[in-house]
Protein backbone atom coordinates (compact mmCIF):
# COMPACT_ATOMS: atom_id res chain seq x y z
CA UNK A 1 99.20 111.67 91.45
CA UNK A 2 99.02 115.39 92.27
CA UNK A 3 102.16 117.06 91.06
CA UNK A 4 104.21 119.21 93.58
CA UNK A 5 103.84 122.85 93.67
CA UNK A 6 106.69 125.41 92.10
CA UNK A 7 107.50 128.00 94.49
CA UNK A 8 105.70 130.37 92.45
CA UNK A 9 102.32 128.96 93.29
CA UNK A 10 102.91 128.30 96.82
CA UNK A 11 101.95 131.78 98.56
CA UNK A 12 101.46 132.45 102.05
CA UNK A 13 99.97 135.87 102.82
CA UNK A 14 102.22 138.18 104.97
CA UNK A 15 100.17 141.08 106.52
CA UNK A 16 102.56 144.08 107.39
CA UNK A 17 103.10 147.48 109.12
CA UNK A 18 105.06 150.17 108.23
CA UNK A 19 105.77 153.47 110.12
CA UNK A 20 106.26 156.94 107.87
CA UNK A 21 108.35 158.15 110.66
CA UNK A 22 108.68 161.98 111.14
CA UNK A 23 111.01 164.71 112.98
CA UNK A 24 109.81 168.08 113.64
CA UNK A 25 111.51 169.31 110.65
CA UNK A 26 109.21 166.79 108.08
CA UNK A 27 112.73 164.33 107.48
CA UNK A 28 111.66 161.33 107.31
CA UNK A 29 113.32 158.04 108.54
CA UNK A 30 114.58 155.51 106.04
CA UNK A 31 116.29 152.06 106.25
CA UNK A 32 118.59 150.88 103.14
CA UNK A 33 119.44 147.13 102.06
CA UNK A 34 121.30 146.45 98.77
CA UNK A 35 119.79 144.69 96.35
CA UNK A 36 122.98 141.79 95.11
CA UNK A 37 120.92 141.28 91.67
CA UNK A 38 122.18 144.65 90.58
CA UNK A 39 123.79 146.38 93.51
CA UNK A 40 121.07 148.70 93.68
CA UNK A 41 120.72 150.43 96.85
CA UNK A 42 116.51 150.74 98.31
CA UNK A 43 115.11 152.54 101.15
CA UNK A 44 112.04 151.60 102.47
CA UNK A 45 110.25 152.71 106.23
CA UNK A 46 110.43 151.41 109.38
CA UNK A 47 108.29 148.20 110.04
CA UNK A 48 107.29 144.41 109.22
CA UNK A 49 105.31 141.83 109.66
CA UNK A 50 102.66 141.08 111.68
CA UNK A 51 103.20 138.51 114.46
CA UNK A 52 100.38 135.72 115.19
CA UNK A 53 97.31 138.03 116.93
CA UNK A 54 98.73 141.15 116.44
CA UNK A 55 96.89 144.52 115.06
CA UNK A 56 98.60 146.16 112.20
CA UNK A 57 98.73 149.10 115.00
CA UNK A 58 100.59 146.76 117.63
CA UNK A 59 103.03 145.47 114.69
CA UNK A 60 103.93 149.25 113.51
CA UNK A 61 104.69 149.90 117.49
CA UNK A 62 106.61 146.23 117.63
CA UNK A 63 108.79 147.45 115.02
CA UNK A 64 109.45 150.68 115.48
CA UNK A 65 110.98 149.34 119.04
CA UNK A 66 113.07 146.82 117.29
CA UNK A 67 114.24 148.77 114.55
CA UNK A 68 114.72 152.34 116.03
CA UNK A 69 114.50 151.82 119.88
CA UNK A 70 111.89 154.05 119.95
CA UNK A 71 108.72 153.15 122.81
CA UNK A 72 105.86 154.85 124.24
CA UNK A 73 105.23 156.33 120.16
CA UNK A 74 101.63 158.05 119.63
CA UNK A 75 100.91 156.27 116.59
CA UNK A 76 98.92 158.53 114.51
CA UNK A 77 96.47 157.54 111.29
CA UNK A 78 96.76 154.90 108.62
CA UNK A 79 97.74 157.01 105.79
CA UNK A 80 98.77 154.61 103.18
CA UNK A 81 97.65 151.45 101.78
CA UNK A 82 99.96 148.89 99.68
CA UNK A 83 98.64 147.38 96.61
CA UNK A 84 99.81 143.49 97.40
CA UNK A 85 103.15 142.28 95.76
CA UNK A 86 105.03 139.00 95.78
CA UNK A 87 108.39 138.26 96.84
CA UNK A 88 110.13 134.91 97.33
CA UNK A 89 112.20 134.05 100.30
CA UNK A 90 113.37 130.36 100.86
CA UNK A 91 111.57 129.12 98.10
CA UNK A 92 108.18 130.44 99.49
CA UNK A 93 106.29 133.43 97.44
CA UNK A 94 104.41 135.71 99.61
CA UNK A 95 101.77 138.02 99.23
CA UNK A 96 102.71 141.26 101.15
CA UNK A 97 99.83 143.32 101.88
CA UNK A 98 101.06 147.04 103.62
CA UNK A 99 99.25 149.56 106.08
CA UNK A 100 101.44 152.95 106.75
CA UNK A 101 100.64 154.65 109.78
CA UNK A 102 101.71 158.42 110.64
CA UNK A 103 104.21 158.77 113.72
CA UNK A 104 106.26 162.06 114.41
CA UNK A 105 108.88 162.50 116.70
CA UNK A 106 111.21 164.95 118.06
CA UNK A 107 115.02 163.87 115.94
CA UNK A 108 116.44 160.99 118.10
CA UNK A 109 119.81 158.71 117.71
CA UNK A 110 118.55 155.33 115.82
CA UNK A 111 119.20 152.42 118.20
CA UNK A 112 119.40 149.30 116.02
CA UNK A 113 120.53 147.27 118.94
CA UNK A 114 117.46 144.56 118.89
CA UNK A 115 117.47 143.75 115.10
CA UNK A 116 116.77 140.28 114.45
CA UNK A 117 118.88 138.56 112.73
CA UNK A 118 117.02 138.68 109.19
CA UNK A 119 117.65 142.71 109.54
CA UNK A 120 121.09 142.85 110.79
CA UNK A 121 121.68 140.54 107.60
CA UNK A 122 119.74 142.76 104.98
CA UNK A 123 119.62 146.11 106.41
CA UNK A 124 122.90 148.12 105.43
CA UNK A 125 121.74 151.59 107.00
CA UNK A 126 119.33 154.04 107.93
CA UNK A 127 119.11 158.05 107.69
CA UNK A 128 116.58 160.76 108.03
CA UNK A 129 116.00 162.15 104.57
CA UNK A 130 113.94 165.44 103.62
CA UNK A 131 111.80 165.86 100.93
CA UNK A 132 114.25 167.77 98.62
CA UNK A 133 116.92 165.10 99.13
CA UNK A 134 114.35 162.12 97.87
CA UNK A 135 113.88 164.18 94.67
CA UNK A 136 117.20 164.17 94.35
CA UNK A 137 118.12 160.21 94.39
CA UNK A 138 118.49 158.06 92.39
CA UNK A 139 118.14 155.20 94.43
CA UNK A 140 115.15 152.98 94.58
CA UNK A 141 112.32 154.49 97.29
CA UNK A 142 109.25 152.45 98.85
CA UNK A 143 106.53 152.69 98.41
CA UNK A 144 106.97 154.20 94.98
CA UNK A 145 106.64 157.61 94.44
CA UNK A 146 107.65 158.66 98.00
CA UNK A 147 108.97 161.86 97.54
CA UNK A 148 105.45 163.32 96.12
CA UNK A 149 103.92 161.30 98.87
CA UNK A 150 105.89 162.47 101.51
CA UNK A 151 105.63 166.39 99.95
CA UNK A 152 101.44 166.21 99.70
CA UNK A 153 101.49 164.66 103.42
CA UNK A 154 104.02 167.34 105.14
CA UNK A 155 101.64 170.12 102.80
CA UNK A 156 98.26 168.41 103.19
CA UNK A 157 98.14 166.70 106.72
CA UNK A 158 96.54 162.83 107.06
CA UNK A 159 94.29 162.10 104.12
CA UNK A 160 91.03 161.36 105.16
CA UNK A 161 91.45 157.79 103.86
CA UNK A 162 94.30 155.69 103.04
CA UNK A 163 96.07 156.38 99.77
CA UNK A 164 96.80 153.08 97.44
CA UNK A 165 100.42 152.97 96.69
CA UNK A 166 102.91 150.54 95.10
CA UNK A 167 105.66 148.91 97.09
């Protein structure tokens, strides 16, 4: 007999898109959930998974929709590229594999009004941050090292090709 698998060695792949959102002044939008391990607090960008036969460029757009109310965006450049990670959720483990894309936008009021209801259950805020205020945090940031990220971007423009990152 073939013994059930743990959790752990179940893992279904989850392809995502993530938006490094931008205002003409180089703040960039973040969303926070609280982690109830430790009562950290983590901000991470807009964005999500993939839905079946979507482009990592038609998820970014999905998202930003849902999350900000934002449509008709000009979706710039993949800039970044997540190294995978694994998370559990309802006894599943996942691969997460991440593309950022560029977007900038004039400043805008965040409409949150079509969260589904896994984000209006984890997501506990959002605000536009500047590069001097994510050096100054001590809260968790994703993908790590944002702040020197976000800094080389707003300096250096779109790398020519995607930058590996963690988280």
């Amino acid at each position: 007999m073939v013994p059930t698998p743990t959790p752990e060695e179940i893992v279904a792949h989850r392809p995502s898109a993530r938006v490094v959102l931008l205002d003409e002044s180089g703040r960039l939008l973040l969303f926070s959930a609280r982690d109830h391990k430790d009562d950290s607090m983590r901000w991470f960008t807009a964005g999500g998974g993939l839905e079946s036969g979507e482009s990592y460029e038609q998820a970014a757009l999905r998202e930003l929709r849902e999350e900000t109310g934002l449509v008709d965006v000009d979706l710039g450049p993949q800039i970044w590229q997540g190294r995978p990670w694994r998370t559990v959720r309802e006894g599943v483990t996942y691969e997460v594999t991440q593309r950022y894309f560029l977007a900038r936008v004039p400043a805008f009021e965040v409409d949150t009004s079509a969260f589904q209801e896994v984000e209006k259950a984890a997501i506990t805020g959002y605000r536009w941050w500047s590069v001097e205020e994510l050096e100054k945090t001590s809260d968790l940031l994703r993908p790590a090292g944002l702040p020197a990220l976000l800094k080389a971007l707003l300096t250096d423009g779109p790398p020519s090709e995607p930058v590996l990152v963690d988280g």
